[in-house]
PDB file of N, CA and C in Angstrom:
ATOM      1  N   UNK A   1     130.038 -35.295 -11.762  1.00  0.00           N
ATOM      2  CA  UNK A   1     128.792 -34.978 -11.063  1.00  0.00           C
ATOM      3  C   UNK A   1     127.921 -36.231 -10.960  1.00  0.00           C
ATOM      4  N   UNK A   2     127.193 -36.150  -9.993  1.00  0.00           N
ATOM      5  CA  UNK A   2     126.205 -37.734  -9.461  1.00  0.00           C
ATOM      6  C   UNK A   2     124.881 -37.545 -10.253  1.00  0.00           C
ATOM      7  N   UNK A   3     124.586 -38.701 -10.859  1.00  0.00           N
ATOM      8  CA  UNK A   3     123.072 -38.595 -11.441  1.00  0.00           C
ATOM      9  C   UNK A   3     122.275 -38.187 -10.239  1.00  0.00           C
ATOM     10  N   UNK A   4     120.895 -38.235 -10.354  1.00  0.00           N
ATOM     11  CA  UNK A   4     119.882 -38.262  -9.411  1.00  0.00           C
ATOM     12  C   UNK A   4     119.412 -39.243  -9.198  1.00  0.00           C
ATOM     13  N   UNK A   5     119.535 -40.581  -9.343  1.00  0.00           N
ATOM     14  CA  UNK A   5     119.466 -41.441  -9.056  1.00  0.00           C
ATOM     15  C   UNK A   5     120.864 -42.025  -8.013  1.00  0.00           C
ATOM     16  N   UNK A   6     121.900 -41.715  -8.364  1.00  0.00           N
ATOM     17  CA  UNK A   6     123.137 -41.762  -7.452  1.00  0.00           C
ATOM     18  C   UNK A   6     122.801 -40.782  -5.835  1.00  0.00           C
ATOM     19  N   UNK A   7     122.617 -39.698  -6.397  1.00  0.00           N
ATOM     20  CA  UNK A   7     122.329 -38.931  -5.263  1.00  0.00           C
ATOM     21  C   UNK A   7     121.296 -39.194  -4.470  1.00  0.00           C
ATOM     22  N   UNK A   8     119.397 -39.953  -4.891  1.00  0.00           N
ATOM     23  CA  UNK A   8     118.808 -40.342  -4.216  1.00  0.00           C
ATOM     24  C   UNK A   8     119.406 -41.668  -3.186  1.00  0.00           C
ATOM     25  N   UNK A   9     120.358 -42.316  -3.983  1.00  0.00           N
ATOM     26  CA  UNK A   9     121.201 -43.288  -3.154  1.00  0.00           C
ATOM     27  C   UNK A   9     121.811 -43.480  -2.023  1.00  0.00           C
ATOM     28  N   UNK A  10     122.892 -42.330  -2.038  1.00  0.00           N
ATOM     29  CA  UNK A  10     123.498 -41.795  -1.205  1.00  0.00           C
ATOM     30  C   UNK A  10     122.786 -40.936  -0.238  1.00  0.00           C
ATOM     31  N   UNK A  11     121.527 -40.415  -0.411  1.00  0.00           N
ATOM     32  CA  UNK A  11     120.836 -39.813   0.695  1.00  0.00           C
ATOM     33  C   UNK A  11     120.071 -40.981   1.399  1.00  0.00           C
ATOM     34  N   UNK A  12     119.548 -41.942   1.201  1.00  0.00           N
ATOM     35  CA  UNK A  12     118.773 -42.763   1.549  1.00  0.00           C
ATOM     36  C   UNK A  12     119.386 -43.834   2.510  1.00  0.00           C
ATOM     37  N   UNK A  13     121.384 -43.733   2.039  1.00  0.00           N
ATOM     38  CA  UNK A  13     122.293 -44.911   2.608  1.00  0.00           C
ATOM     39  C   UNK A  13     122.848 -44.494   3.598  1.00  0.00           C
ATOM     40  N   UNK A  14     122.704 -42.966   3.908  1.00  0.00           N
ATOM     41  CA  UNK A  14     122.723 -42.185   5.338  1.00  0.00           C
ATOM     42  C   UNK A  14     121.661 -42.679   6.446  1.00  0.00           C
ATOM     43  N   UNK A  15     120.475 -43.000   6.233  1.00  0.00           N
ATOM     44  CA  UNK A  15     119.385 -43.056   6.553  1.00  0.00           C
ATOM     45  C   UNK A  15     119.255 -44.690   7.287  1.00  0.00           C
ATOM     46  N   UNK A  16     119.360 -45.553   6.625  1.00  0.00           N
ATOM     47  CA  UNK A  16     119.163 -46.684   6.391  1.00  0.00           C
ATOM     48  C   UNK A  16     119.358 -47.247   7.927  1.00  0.00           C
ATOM     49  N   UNK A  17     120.166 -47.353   9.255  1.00  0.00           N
ATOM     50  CA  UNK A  17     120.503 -47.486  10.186  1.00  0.00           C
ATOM     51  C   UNK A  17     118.884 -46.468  11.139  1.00  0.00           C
ATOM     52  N   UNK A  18     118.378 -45.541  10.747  1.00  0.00           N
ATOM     53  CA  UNK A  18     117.286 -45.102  11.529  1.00  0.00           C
ATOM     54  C   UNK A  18     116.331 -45.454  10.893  1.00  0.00           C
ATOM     55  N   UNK A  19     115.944 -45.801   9.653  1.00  0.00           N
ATOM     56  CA  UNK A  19     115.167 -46.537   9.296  1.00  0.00           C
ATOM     57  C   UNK A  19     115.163 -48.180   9.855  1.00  0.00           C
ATOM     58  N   UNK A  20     116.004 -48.515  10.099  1.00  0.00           N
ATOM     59  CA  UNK A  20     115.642 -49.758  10.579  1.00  0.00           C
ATOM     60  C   UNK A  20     115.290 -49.333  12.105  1.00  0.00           C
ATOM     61  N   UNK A  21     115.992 -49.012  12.732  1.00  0.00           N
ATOM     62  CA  UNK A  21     115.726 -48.520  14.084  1.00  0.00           C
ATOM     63  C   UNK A  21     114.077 -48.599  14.228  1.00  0.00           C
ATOM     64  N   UNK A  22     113.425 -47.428  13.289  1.00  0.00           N
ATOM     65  CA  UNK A  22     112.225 -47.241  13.093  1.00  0.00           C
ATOM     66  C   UNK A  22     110.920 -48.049  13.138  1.00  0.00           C
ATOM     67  N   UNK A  23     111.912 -49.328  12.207  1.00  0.00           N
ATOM     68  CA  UNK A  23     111.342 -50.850  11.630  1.00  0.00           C
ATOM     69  C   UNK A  23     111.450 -51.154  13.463  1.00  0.00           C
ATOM     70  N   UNK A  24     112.503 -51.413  13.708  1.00  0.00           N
ATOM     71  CA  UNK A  24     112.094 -52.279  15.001  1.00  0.00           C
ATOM     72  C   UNK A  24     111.278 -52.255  15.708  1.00  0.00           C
ATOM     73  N   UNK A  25     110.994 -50.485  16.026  1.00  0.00           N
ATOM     74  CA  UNK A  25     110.442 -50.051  17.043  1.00  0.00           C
ATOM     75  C   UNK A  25     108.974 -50.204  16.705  1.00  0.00           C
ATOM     76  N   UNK A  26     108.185 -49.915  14.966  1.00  0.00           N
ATOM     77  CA  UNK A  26     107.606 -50.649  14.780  1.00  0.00           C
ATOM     78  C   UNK A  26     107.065 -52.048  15.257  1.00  0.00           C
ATOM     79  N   UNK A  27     107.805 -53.143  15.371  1.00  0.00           N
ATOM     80  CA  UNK A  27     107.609 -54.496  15.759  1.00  0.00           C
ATOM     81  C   UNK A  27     107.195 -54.692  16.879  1.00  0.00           C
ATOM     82  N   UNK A  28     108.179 -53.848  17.708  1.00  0.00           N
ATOM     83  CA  UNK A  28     107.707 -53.899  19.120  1.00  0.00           C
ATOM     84  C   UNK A  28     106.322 -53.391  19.423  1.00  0.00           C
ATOM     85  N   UNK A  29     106.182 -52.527  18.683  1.00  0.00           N
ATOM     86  CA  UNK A  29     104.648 -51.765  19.016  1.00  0.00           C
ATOM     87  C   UNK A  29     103.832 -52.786  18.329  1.00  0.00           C
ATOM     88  N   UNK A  30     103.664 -53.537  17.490  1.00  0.00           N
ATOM     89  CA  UNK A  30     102.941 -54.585  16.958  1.00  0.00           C
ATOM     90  C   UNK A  30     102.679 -55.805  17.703  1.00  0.00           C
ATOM     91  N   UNK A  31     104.093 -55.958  18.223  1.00  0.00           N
ATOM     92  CA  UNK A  31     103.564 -57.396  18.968  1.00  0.00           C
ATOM     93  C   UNK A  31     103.048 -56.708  20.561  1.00  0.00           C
ATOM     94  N   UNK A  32     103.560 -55.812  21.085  1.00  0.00           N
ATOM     95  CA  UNK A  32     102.792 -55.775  21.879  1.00  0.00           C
ATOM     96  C   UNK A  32     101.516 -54.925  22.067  1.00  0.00           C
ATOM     97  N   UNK A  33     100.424 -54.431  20.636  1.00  0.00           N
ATOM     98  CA  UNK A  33      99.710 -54.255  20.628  1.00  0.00           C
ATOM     99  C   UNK A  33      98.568 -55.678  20.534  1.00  0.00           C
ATOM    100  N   UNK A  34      99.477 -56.569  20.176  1.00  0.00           N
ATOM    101  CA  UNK A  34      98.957 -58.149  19.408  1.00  0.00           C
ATOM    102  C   UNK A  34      99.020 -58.821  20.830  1.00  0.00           C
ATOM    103  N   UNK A  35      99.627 -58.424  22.091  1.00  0.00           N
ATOM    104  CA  UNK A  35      99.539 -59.383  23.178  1.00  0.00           C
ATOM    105  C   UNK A  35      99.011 -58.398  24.209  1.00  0.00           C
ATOM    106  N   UNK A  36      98.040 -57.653  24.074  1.00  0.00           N
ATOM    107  CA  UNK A  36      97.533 -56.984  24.919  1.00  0.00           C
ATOM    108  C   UNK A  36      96.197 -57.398  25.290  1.00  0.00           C
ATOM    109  N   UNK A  37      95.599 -57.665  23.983  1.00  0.00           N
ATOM    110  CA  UNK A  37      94.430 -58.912  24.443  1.00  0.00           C
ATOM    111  C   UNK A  37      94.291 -60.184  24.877  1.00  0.00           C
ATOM    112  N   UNK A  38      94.991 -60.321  24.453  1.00  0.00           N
ATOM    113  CA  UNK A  38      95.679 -61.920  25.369  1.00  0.00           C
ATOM    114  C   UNK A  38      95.868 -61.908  27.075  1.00  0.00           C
ATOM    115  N   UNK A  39      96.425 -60.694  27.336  1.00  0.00           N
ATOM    116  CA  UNK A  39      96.597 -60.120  28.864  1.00  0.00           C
ATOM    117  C   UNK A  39      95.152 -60.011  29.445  1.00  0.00           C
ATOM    118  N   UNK A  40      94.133 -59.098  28.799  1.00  0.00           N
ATOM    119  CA  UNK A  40      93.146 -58.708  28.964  1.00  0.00           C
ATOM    120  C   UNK A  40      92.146 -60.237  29.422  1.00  0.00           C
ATOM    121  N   UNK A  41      92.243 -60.835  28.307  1.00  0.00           N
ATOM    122  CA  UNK A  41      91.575 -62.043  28.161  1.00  0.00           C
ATOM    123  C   UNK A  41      92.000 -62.913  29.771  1.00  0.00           C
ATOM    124  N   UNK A  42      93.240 -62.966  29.829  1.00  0.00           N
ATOM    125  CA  UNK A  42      93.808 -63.560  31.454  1.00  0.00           C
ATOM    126  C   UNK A  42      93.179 -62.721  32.284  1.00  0.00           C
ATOM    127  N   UNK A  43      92.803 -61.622  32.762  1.00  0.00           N
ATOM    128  CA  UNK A  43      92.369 -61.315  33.634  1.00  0.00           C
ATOM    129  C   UNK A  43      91.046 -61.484  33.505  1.00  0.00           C
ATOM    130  N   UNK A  44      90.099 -61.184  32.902  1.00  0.00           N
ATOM    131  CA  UNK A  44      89.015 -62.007  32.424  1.00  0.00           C
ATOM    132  C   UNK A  44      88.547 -63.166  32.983  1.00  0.00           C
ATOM    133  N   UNK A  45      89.726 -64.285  32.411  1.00  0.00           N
ATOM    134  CA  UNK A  45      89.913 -65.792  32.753  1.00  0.00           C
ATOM    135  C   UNK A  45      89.837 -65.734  34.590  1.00  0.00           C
ATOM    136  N   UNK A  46      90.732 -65.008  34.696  1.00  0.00           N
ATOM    137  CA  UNK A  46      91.276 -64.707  36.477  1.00  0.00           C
ATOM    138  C   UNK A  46      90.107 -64.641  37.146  1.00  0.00           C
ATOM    139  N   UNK A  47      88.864 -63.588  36.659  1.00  0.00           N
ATOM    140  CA  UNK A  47      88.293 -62.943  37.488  1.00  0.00           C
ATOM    141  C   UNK A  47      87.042 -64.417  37.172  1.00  0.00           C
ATOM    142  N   UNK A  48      86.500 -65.317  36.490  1.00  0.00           N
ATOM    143  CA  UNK A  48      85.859 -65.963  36.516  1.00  0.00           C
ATOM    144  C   UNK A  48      85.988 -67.002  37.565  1.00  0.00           C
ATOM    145  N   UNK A  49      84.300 -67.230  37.827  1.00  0.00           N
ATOM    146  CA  UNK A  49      84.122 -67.872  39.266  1.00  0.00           C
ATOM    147  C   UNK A  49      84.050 -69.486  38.831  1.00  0.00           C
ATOM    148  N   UNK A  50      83.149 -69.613  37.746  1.00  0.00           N
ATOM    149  CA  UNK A  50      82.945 -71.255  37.215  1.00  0.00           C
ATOM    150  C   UNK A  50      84.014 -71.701  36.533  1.00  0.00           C
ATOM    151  N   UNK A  51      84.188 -72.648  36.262  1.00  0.00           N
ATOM    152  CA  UNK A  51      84.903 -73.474  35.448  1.00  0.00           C
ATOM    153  C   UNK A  51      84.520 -73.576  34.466  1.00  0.00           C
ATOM    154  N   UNK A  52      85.172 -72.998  32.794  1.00  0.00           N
ATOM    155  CA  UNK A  52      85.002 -73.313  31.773  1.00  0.00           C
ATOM    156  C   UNK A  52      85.868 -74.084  30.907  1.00  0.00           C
ATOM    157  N   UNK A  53      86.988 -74.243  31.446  1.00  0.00           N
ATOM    158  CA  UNK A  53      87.938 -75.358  30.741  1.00  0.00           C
ATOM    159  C   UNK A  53      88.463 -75.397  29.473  1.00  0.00           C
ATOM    160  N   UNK A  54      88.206 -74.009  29.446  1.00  0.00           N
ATOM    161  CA  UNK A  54      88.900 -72.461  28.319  1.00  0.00           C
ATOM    162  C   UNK A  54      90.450 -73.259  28.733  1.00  0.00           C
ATOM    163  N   UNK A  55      91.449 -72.962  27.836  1.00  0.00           N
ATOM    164  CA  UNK A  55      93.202 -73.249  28.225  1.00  0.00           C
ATOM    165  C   UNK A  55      93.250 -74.289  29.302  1.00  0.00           C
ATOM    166  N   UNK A  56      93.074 -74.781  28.673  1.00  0.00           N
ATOM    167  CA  UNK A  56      93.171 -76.111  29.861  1.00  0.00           C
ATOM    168  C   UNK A  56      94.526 -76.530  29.795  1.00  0.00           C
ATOM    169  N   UNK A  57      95.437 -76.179  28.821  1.00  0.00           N
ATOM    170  CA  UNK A  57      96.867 -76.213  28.348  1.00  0.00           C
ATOM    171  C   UNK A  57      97.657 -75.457  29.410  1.00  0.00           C
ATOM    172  N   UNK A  58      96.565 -74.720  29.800  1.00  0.00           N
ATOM    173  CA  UNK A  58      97.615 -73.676  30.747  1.00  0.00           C
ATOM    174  C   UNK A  58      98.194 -74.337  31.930  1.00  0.00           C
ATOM    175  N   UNK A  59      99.011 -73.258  33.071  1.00  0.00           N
ATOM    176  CA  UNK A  59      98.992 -73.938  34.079  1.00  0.00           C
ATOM    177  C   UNK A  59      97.934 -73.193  34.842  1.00  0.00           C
ATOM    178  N   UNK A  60      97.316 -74.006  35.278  1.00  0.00           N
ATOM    179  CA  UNK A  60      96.390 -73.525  36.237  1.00  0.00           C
ATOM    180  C   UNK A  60      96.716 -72.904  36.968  1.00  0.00           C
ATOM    181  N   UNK A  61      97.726 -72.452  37.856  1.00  0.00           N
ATOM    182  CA  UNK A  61      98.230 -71.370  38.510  1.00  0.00           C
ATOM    183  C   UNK A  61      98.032 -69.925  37.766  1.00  0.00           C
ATOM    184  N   UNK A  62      97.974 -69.996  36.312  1.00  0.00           N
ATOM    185  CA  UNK A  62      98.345 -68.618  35.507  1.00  0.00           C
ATOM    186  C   UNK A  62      96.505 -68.207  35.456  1.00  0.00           C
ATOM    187  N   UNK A  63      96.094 -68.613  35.748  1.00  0.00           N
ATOM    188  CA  UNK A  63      94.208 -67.962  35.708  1.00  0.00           C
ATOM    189  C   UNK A  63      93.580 -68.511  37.063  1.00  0.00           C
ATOM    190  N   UNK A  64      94.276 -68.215  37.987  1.00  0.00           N
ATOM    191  CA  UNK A  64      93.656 -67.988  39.439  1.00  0.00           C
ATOM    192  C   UNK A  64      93.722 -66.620  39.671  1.00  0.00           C
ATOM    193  N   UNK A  65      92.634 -66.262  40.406  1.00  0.00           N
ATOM    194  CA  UNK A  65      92.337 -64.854  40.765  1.00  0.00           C
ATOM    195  C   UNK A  65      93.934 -64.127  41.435  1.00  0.00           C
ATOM    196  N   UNK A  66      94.474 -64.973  42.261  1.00  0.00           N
ATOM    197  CA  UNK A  66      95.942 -64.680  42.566  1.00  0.00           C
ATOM    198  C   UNK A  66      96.864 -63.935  41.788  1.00  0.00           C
ATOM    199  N   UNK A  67      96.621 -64.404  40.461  1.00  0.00           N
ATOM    200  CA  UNK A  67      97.504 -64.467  39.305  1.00  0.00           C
ATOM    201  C   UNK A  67      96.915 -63.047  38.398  1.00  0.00           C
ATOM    202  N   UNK A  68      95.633 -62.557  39.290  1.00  0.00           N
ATOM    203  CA  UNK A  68      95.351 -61.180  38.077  1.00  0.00           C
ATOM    204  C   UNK A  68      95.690 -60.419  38.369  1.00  0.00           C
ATOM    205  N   UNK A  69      96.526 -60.028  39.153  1.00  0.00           N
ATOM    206  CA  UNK A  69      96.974 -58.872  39.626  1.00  0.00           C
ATOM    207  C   UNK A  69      98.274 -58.722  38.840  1.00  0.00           C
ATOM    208  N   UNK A  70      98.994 -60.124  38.518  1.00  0.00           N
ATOM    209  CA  UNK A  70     100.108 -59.812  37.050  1.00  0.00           C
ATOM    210  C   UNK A  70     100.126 -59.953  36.082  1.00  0.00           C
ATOM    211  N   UNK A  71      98.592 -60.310  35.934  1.00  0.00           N
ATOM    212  CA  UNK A  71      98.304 -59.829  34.408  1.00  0.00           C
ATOM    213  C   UNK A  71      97.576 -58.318  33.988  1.00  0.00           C
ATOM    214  N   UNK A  72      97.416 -57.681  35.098  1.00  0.00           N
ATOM    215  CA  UNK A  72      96.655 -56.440  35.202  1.00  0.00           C
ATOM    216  C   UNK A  72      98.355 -55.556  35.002  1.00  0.00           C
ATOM    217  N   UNK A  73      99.030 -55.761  35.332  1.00  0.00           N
ATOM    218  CA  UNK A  73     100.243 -55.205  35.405  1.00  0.00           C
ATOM    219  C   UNK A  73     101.167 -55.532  33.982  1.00  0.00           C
ATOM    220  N   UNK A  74     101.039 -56.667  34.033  1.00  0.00           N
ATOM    221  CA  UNK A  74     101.818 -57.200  32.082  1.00  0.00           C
ATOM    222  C   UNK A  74     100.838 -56.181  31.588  1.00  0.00           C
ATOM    223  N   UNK A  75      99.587 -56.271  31.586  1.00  0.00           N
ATOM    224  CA  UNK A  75      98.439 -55.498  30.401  1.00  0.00           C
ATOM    225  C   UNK A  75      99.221 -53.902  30.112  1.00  0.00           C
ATOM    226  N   UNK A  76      99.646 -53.437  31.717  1.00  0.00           N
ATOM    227  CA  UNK A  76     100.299 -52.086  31.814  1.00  0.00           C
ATOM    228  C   UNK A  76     101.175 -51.554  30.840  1.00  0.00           C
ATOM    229  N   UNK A  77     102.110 -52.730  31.311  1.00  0.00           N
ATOM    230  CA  UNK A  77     103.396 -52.710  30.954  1.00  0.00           C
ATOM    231  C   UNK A  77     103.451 -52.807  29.445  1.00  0.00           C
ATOM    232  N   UNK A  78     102.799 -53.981  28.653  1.00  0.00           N
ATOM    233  CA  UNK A  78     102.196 -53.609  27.583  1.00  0.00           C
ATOM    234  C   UNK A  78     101.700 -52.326  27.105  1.00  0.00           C
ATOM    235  N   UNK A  79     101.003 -51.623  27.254  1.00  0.00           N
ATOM    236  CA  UNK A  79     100.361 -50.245  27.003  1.00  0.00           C
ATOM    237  C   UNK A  79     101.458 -49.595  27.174  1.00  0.00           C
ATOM    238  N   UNK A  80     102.234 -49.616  27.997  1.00  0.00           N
ATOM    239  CA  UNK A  80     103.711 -48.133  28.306  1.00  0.00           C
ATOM    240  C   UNK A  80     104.752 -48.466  27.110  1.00  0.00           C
ATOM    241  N   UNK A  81     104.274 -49.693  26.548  1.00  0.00           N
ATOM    242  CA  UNK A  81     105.632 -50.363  25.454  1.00  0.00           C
ATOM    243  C   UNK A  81     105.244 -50.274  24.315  1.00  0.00           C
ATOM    244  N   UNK A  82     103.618 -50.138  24.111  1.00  0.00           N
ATOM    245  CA  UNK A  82     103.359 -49.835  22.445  1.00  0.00           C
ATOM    246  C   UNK A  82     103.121 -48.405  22.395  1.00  0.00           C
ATOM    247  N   UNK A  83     102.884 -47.960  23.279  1.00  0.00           N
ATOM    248  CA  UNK A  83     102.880 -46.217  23.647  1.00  0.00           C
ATOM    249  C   UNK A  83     104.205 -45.622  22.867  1.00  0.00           C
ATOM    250  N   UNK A  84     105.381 -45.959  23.844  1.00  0.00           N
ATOM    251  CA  UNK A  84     106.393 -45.558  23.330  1.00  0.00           C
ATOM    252  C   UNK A  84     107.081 -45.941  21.938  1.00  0.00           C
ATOM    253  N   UNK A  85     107.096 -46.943  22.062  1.00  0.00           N
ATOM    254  CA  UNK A  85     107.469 -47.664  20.730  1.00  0.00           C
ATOM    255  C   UNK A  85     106.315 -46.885  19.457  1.00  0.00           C
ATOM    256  N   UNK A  86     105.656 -46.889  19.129  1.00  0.00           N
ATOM    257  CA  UNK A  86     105.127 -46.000  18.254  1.00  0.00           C
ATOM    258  C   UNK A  86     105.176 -44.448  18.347  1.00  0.00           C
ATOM    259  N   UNK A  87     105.008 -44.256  19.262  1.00  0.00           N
ATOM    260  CA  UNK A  87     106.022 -42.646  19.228  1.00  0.00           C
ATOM    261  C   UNK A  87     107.234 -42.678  18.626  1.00  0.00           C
ATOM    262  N   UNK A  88     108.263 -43.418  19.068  1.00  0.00           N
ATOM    263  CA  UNK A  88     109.999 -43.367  18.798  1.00  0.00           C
ATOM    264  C   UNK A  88     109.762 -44.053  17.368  1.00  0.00           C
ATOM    265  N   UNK A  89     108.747 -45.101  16.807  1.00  0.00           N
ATOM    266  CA  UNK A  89     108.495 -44.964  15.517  1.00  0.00           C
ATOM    267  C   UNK A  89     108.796 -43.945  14.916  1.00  0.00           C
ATOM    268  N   UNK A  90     107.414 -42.801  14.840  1.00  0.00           N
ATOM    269  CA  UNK A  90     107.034 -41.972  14.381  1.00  0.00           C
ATOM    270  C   UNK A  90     108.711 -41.189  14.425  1.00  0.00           C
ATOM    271  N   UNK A  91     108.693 -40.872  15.780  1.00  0.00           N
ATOM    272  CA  UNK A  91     109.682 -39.821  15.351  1.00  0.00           C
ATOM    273  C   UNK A  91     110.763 -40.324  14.599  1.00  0.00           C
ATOM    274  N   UNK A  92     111.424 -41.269  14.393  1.00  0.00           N
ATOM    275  CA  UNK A  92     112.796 -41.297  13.857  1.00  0.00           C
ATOM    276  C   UNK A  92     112.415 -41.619  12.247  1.00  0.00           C
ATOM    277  N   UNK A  93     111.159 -42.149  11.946  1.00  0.00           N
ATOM    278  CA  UNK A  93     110.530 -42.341  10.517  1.00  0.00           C
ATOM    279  C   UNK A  93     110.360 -40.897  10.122  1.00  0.00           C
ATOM    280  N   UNK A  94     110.048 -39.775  10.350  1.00  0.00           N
ATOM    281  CA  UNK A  94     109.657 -38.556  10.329  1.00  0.00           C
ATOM    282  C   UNK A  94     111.067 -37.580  10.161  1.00  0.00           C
ATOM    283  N   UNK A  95     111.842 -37.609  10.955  1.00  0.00           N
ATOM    284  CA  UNK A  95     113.047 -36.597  10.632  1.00  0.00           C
ATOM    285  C   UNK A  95     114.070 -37.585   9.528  1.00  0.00           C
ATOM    286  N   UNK A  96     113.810 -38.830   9.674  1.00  0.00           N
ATOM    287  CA  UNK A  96     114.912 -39.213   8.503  1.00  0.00           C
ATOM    288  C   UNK A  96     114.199 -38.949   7.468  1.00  0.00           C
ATOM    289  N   UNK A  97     112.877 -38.805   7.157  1.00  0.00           N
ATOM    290  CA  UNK A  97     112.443 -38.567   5.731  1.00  0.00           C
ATOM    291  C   UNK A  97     112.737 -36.662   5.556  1.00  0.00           C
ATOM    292  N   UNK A  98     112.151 -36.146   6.802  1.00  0.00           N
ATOM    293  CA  UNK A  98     112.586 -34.755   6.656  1.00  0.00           C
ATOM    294  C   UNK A  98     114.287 -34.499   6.071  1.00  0.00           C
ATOM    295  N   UNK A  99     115.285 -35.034   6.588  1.00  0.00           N
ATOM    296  CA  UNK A  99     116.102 -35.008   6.649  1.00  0.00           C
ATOM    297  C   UNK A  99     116.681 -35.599   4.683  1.00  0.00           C
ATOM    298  N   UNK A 100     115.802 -36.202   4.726  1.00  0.00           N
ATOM    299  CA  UNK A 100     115.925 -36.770   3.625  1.00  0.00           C
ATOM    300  C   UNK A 100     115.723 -36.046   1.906  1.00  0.00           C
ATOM    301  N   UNK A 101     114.384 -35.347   2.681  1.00  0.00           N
ATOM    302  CA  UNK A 101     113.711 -34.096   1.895  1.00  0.00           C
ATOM    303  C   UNK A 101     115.151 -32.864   1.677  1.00  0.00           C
ATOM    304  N   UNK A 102     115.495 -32.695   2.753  1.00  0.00           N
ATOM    305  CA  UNK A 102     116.140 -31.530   2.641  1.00  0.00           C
ATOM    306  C   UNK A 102     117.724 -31.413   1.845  1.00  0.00           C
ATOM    307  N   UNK A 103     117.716 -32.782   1.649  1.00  0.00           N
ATOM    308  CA  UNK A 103     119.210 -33.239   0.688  1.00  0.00           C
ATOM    309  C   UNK A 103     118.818 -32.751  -0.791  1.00  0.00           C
ATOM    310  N   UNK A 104     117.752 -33.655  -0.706  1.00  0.00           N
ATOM    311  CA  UNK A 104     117.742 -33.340  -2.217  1.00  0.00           C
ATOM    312  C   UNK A 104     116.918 -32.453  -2.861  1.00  0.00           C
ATOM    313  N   UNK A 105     115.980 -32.092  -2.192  1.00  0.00           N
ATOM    314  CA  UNK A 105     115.749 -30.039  -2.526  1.00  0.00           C
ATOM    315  C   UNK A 105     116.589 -29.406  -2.680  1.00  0.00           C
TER     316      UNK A 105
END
C-alpha cells in the first residue's frame, strides 16, 4: 500500500503537464497585460501635435498619427490575449486542483 505522501505524488504527477500549461498561459496574460500600456502610451505619442522628443530612439515612423491606428489595434489585440489567457489560466488551474481534490478524498 502507498503512503500518503506517495499517493499525494502520484496525484500531483498526473497534473503536472496542465499545470504548466496553466503557468504559461499565466505568462502570456502577464506580459501582455505589461505591454498594454506601452501600446496606450504610442497612441498617446501618435495623437500629439508638438514635439517632445519623448523616444527619440524610436523610429519616427512608429509615433506618427499614421501609425495610431496600429497601435489602437496591437492595444486590441492585446486585451483579446490577456482576456483569454487568464481565463484558460483559471480554468485549467481550477479542474486540475478539483481533480486533484477528488483523488485523494
Amino acid at each position: 500500500s502507498m503512503t500518503s505522501q506517495e499517493t499525494l505524488r502520484s496525484v500531483a504527477a498526473k497534473e503536472v503537464m496542465t499545470l504548466v500549461y496553466a503557468a504559461m498561459a499565466m505568462l502570456l496574460y502577464a506580459v501582455s497585460m505589461t505591454l498594454m500600456p506601452v501600446a496606450m502610451m504610442m497612441v498617446i505619442k501618435c495623437a500629439e501635435t508638438e514635439e517632445t522628443n519623448d523616444f527619440n530612439w524610436l523610429d519616427p515612423a512608429w509615433s506618427q498619427q499614421e501609425a495610431m491606428l496600429w497601435w489602437i489595434i496591437i492595444y486590441v489585440v492585446l486585451q483579446a490575449i490577456s482576456a483569454v489567457a487568464n481565463h484558460w489560466q483559471f480554468h485549467m488551474a481550477y479542474h486540475a486542483g478539483q481533480r486533484m481534490r477528488a483523488q485523494v478524498i
